[in-house]
N, C-alpha and C. Protein backbone atom coordinates (compact mmCIF):
# COMPACT_ATOMS: atom_id res chain seq x y z
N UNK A 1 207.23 144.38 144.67
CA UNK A 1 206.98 143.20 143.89
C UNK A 1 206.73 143.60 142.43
N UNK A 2 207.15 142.74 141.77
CA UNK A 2 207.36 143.57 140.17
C UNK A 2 206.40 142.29 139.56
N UNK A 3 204.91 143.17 138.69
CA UNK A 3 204.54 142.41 137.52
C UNK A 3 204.98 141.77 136.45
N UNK A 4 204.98 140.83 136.21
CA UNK A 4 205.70 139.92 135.48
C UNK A 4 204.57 139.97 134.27
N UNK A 5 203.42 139.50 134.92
CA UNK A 5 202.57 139.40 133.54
C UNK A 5 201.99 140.10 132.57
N UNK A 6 202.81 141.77 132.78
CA UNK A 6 202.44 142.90 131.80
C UNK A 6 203.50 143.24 131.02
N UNK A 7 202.85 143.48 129.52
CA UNK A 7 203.51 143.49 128.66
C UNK A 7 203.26 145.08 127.97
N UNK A 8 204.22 145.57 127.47
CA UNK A 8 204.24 146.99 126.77
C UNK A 8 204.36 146.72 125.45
N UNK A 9 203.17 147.36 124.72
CA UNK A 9 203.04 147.18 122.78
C UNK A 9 203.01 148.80 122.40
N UNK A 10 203.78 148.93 121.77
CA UNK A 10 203.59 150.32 120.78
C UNK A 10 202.51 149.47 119.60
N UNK A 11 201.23 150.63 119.55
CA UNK A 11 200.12 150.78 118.79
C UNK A 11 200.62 150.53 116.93
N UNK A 12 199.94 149.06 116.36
CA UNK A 12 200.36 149.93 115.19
C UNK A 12 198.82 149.75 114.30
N UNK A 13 198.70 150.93 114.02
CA UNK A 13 197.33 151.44 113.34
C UNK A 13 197.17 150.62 112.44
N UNK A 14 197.86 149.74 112.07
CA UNK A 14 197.12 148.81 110.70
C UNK A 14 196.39 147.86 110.63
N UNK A 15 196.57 147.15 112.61
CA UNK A 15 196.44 146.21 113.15
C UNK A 15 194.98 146.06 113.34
N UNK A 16 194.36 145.31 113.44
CA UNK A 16 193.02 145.63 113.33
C UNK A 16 193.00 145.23 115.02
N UNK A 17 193.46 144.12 115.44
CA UNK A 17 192.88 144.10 117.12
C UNK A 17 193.77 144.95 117.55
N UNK A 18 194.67 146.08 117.52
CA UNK A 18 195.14 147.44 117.66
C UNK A 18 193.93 148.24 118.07
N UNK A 19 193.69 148.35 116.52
CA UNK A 19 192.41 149.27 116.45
C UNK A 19 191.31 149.45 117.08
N UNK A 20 190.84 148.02 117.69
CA UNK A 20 189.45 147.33 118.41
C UNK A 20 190.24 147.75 119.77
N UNK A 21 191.34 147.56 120.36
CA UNK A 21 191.72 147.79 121.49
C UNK A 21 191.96 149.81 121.76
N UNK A 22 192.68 150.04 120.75
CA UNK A 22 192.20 151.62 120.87
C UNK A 22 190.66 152.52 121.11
N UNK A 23 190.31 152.18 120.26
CA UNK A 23 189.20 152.95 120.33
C UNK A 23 187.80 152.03 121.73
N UNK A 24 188.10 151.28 122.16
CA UNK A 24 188.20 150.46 123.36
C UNK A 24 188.32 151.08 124.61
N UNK A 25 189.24 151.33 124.79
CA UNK A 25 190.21 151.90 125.69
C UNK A 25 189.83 153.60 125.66
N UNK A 26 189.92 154.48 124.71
CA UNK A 26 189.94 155.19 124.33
C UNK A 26 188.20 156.16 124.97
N UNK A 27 186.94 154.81 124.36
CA UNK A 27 185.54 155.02 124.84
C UNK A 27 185.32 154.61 126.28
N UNK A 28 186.26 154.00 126.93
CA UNK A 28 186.06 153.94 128.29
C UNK A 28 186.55 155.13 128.83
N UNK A 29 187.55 155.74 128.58
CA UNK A 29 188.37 156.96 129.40
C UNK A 29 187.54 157.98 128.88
N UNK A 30 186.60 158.26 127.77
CA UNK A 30 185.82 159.21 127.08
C UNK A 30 184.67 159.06 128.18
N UNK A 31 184.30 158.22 128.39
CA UNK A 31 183.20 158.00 129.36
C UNK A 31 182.63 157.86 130.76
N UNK A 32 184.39 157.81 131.21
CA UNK A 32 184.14 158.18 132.64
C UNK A 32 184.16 159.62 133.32
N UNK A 33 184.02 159.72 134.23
CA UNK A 33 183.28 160.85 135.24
C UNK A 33 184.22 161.98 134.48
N UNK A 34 185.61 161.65 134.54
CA UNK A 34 187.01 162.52 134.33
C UNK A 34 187.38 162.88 132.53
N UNK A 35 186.27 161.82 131.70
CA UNK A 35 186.36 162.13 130.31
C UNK A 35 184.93 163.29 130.18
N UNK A 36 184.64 163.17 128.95
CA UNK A 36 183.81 164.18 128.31
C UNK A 36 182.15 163.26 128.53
N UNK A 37 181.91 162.41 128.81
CA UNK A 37 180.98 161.78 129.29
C UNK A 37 180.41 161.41 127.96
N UNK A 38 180.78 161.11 126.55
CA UNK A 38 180.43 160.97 125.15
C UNK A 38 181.11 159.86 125.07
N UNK A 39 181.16 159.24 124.03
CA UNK A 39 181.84 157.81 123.36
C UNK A 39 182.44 158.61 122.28
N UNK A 40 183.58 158.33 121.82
CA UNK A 40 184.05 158.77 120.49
C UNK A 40 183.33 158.26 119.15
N UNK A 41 183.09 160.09 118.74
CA UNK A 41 182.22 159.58 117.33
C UNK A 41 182.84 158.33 116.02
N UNK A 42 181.89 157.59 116.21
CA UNK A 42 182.32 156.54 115.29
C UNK A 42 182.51 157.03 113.42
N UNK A 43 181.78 158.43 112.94
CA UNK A 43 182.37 159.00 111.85
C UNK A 43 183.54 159.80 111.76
N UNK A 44 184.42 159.91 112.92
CA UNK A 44 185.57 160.15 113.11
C UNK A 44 186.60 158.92 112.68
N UNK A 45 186.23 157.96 113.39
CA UNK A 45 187.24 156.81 113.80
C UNK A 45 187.86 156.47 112.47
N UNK A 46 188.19 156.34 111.52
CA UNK A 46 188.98 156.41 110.22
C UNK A 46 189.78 157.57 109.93
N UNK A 47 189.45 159.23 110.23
CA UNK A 47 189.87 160.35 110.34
C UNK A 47 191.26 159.88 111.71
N UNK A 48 190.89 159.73 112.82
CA UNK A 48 192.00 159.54 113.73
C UNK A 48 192.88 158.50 113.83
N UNK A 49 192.35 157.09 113.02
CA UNK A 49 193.15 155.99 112.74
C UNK A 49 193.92 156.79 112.26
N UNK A 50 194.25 157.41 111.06
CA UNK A 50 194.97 157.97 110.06
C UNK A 50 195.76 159.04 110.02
N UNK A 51 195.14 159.91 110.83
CA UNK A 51 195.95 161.28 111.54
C UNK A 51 196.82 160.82 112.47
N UNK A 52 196.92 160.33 113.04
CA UNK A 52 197.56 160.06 114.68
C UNK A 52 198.28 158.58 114.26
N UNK A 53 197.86 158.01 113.60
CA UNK A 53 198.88 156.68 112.68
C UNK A 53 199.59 157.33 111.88
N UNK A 54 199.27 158.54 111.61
CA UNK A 54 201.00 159.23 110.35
C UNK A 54 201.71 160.11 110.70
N UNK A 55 200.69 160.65 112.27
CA UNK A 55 201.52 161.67 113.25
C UNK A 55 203.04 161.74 113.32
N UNK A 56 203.89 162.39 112.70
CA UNK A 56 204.93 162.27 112.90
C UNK A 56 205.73 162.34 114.24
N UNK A 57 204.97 162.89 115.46
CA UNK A 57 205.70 162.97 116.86
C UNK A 57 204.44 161.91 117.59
N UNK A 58 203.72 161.12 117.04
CA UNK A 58 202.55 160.67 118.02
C UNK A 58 203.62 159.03 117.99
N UNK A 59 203.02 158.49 119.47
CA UNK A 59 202.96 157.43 119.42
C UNK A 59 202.10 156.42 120.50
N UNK A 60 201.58 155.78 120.43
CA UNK A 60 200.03 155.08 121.50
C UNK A 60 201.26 154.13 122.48
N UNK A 61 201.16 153.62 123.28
CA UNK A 61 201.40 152.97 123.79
C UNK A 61 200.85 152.03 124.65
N UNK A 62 200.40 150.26 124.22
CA UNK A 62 199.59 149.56 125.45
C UNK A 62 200.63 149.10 126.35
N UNK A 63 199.42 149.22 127.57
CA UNK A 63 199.76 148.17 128.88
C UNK A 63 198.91 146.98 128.25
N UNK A 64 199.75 145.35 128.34
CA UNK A 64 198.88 144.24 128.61
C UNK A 64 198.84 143.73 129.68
N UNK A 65 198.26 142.95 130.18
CA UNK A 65 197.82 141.83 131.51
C UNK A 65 197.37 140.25 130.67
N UNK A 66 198.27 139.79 130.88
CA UNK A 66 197.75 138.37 130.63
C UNK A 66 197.26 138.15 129.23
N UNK A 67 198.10 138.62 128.19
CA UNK A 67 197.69 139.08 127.13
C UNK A 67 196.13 139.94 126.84
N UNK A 68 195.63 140.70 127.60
CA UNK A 68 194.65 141.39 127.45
C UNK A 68 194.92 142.79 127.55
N UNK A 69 194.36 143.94 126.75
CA UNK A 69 194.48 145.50 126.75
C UNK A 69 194.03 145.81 127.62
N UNK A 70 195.02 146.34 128.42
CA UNK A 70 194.64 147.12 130.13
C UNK A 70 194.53 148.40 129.96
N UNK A 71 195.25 149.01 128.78
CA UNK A 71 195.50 150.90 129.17
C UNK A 71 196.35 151.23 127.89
N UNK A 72 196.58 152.44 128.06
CA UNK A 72 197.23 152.54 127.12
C UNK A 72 197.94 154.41 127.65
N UNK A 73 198.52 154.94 126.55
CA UNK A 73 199.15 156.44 126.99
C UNK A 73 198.82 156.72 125.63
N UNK A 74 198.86 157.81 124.83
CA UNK A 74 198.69 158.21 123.81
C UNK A 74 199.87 159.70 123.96
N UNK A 75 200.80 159.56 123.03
CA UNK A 75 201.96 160.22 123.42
C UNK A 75 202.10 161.47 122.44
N UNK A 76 203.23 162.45 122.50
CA UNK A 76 203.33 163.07 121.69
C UNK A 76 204.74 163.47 122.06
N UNK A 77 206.11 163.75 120.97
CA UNK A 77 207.01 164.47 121.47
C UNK A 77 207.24 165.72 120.77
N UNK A 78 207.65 166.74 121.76
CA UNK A 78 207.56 167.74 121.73
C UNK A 78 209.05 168.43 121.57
N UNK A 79 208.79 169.65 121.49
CA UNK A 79 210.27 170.17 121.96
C UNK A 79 210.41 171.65 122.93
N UNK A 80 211.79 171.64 123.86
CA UNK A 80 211.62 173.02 124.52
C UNK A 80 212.59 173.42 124.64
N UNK A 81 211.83 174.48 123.76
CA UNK A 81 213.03 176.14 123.46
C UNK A 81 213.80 176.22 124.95
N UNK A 82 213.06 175.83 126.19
CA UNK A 82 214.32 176.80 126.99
C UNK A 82 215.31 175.51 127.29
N UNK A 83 214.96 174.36 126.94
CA UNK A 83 216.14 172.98 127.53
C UNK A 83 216.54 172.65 126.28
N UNK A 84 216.22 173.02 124.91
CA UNK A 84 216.96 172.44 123.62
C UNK A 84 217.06 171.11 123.77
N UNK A 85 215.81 170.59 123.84
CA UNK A 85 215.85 169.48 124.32
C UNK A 85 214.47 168.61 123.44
N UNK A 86 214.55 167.43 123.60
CA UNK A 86 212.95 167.00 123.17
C UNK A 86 212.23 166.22 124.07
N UNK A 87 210.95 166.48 124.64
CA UNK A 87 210.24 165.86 125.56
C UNK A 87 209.21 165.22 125.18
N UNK A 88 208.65 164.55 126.13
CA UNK A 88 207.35 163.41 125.94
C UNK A 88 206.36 164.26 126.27
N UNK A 89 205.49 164.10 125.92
CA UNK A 89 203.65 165.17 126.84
C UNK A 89 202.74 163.52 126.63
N UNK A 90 202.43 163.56 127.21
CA UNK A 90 201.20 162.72 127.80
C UNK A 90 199.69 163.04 127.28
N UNK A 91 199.16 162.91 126.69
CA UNK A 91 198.49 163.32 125.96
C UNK A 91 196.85 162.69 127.00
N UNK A 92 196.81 161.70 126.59
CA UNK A 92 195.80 160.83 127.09
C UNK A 92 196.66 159.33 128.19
N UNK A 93 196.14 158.93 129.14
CA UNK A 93 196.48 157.88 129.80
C UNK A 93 194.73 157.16 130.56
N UNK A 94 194.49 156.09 130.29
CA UNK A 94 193.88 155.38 130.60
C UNK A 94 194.51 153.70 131.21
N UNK A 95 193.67 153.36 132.27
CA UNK A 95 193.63 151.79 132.41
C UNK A 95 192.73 151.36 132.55
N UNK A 96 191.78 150.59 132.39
CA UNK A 96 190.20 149.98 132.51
C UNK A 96 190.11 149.72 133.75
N UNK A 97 188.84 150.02 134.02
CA UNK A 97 188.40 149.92 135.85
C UNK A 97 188.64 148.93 135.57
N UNK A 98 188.32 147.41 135.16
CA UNK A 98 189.15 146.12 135.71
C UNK A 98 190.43 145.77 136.00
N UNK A 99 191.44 146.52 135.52
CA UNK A 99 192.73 146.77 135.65
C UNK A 99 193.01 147.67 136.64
N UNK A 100 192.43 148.58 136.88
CA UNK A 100 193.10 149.21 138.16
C UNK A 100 193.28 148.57 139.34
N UNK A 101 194.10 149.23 140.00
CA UNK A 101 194.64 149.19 141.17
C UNK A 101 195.20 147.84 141.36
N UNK A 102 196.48 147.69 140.02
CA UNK A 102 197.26 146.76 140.40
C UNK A 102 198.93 146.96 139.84
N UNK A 103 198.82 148.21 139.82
CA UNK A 103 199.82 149.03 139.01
C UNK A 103 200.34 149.25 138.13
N UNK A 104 199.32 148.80 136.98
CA UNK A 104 199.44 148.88 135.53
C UNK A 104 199.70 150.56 135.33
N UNK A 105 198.92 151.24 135.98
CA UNK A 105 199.44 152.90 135.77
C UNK A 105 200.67 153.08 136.10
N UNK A 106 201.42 152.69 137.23
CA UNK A 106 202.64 152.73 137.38
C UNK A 106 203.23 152.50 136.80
N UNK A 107 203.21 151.24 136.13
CA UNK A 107 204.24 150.66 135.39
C UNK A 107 204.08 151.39 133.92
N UNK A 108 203.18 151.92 133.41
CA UNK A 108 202.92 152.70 131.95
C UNK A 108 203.55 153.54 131.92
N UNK A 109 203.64 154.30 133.14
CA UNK A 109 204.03 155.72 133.61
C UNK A 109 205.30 155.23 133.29
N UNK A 110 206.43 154.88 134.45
CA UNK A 110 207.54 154.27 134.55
C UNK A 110 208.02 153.68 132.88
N UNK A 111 207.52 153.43 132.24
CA UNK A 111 207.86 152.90 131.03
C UNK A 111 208.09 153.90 130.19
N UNK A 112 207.15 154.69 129.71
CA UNK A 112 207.26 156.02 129.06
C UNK A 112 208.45 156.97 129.75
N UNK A 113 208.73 157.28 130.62
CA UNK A 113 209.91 157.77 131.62
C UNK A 113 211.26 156.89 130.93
N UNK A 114 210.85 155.53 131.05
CA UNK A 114 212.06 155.02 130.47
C UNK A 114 212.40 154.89 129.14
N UNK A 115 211.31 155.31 128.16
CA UNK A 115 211.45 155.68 126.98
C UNK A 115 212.50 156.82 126.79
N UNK A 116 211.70 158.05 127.16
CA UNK A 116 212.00 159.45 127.52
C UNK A 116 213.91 159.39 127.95
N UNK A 117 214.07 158.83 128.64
CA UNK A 117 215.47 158.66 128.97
C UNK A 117 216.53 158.12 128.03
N UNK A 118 215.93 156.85 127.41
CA UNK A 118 216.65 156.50 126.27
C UNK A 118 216.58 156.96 125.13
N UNK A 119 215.70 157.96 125.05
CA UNK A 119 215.59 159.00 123.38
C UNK A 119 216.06 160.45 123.65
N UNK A 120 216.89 160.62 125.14
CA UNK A 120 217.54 161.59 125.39
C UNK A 120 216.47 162.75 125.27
N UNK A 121 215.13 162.40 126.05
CA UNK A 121 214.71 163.71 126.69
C UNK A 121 214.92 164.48 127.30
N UNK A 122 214.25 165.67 128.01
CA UNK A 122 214.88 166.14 129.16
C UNK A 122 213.42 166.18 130.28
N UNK A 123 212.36 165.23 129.24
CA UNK A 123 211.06 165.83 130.43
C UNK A 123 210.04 165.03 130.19
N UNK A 124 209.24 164.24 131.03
CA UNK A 124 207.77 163.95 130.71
C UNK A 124 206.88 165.07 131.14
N UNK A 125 205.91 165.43 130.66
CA UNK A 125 204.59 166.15 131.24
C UNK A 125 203.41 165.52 130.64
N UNK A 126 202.39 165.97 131.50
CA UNK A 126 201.12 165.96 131.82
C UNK A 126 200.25 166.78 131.99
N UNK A 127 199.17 166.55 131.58
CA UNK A 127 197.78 167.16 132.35
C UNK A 127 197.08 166.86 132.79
N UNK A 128 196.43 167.31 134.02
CA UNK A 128 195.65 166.66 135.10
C UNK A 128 194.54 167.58 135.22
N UNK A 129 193.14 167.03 135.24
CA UNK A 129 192.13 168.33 136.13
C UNK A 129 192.44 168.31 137.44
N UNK A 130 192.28 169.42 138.07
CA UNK A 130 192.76 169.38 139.07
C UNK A 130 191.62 169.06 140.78
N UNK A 131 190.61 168.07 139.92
CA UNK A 131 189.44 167.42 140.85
C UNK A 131 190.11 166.14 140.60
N UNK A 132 190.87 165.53 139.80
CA UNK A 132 191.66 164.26 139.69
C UNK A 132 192.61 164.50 140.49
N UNK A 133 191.80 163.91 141.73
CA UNK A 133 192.62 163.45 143.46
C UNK A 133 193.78 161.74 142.68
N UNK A 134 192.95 160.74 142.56
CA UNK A 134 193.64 159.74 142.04
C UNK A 134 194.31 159.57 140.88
N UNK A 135 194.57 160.19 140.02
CA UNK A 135 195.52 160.41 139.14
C UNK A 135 196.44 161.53 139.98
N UNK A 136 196.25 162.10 140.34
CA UNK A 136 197.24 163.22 140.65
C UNK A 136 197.96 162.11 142.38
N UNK A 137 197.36 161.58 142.80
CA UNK A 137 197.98 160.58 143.91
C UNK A 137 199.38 159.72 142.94
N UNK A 138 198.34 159.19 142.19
CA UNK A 138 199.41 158.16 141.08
C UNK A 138 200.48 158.51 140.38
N UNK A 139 200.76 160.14 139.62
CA UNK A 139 201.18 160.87 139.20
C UNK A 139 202.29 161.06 140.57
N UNK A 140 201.61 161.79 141.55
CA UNK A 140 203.11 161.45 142.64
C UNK A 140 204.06 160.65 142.86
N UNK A 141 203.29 159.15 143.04
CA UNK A 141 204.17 158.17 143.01
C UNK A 141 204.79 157.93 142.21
N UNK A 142 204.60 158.08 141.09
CA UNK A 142 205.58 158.35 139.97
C UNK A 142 206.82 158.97 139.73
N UNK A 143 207.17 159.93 140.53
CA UNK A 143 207.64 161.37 140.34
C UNK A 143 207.37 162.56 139.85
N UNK A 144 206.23 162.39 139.28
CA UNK A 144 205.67 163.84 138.78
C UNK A 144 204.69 164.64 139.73
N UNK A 145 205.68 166.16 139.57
CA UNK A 145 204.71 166.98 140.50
C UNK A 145 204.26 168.07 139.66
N UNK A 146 204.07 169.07 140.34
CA UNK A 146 203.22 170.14 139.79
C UNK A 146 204.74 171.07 138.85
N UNK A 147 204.25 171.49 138.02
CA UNK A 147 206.02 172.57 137.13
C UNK A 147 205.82 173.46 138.25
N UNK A 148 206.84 173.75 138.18
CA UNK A 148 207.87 175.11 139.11
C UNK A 148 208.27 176.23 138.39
N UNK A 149 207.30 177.14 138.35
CA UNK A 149 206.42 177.86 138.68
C UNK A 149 205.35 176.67 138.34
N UNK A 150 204.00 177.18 139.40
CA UNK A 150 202.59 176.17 138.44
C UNK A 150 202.23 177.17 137.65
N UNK A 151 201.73 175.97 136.80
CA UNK A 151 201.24 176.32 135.40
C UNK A 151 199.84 176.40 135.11
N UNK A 152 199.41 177.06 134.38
CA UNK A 152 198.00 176.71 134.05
C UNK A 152 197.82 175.76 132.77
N UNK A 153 196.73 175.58 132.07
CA UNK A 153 196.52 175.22 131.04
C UNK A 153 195.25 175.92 130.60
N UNK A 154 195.59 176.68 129.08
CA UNK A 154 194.53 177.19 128.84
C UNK A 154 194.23 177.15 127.19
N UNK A 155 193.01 177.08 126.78
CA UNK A 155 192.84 177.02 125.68
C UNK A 155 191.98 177.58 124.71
N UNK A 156 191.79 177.54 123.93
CA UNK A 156 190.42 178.76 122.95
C UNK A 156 190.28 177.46 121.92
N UNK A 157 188.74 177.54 122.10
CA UNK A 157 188.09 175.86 121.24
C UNK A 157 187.78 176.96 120.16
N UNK A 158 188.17 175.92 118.85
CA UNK A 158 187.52 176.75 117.61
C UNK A 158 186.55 175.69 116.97
């Protein structure tokens, strides 16, 4: 059965109920069990409007419901040396516990995929912790599995 009443908005930073819906969205996924358990610093929030609004490979993407902000993806495209190719990475994906479990993730997912296809990618990826049982469930249904070889992810905070 296909949602009818969700709508897909590319983010535009100038927008002010954009903005109220980003950083929205953004402090809920910061705050659950699977985020950093913080709210995003509000003496940032002008610094990342602005960085990530002039990002030259970034782009946000909402899920709506009934004209209301359900979720969003926060994107980035990339490129890879071994497919000469340009891909999507997934940066951030959220949907508001009131929105879940009605397949607004699916359909975000599925949308970005169908981006990816029509801008002649060769790949979506992701990152998952790997205690994220339900994203990594959802992520299946999707089609995304683990890279072949698995991969790690690793990083050095400065």
């Amino acid at each position: 059965m296909q949602n009818t009443d969700i709508e897909f908005i590319h983010c535009d930073f100038d927008d002010k109920e954009h903005q109220q819906a980003f950083f929205s969205l953004l402090n809920e996924y910061m705050l659950h069990p699977m985020g950093c358990g913080e709210p995003f610093s509000e003496d940032k929030k002008e610094k990342l409007l602005e960085e990530l609004g002039n990002h030259p490979s970034a782009f946000v993407l909402f899920v709506t419901q009934k004209d209301e902000f359900a979720g969003m993806a926060n994107c980035f495209i990339n490129y890879s040396t071994f497919r000469a190719a340009y891909y999507i990475n997934i940066h951030d994906i959220i949907v508001t516990q009131k929105h879940q479990n009605k397949g607004l993730g699916k359909a975000l997912l599925n949308e970005i995929t169908a981006i990816a296809k029509e801008e002649g990618c060769c790949k979506v990826n992701l990152e998952v912790r790997e205690d994220n049982n339900n994203a990594m469930a959802l992520y299946s249904k999707t089609g995304f599995g683990e890279c072949k070889p698995p991969m790690k992810f690793w990083e050095i905070q400065l």
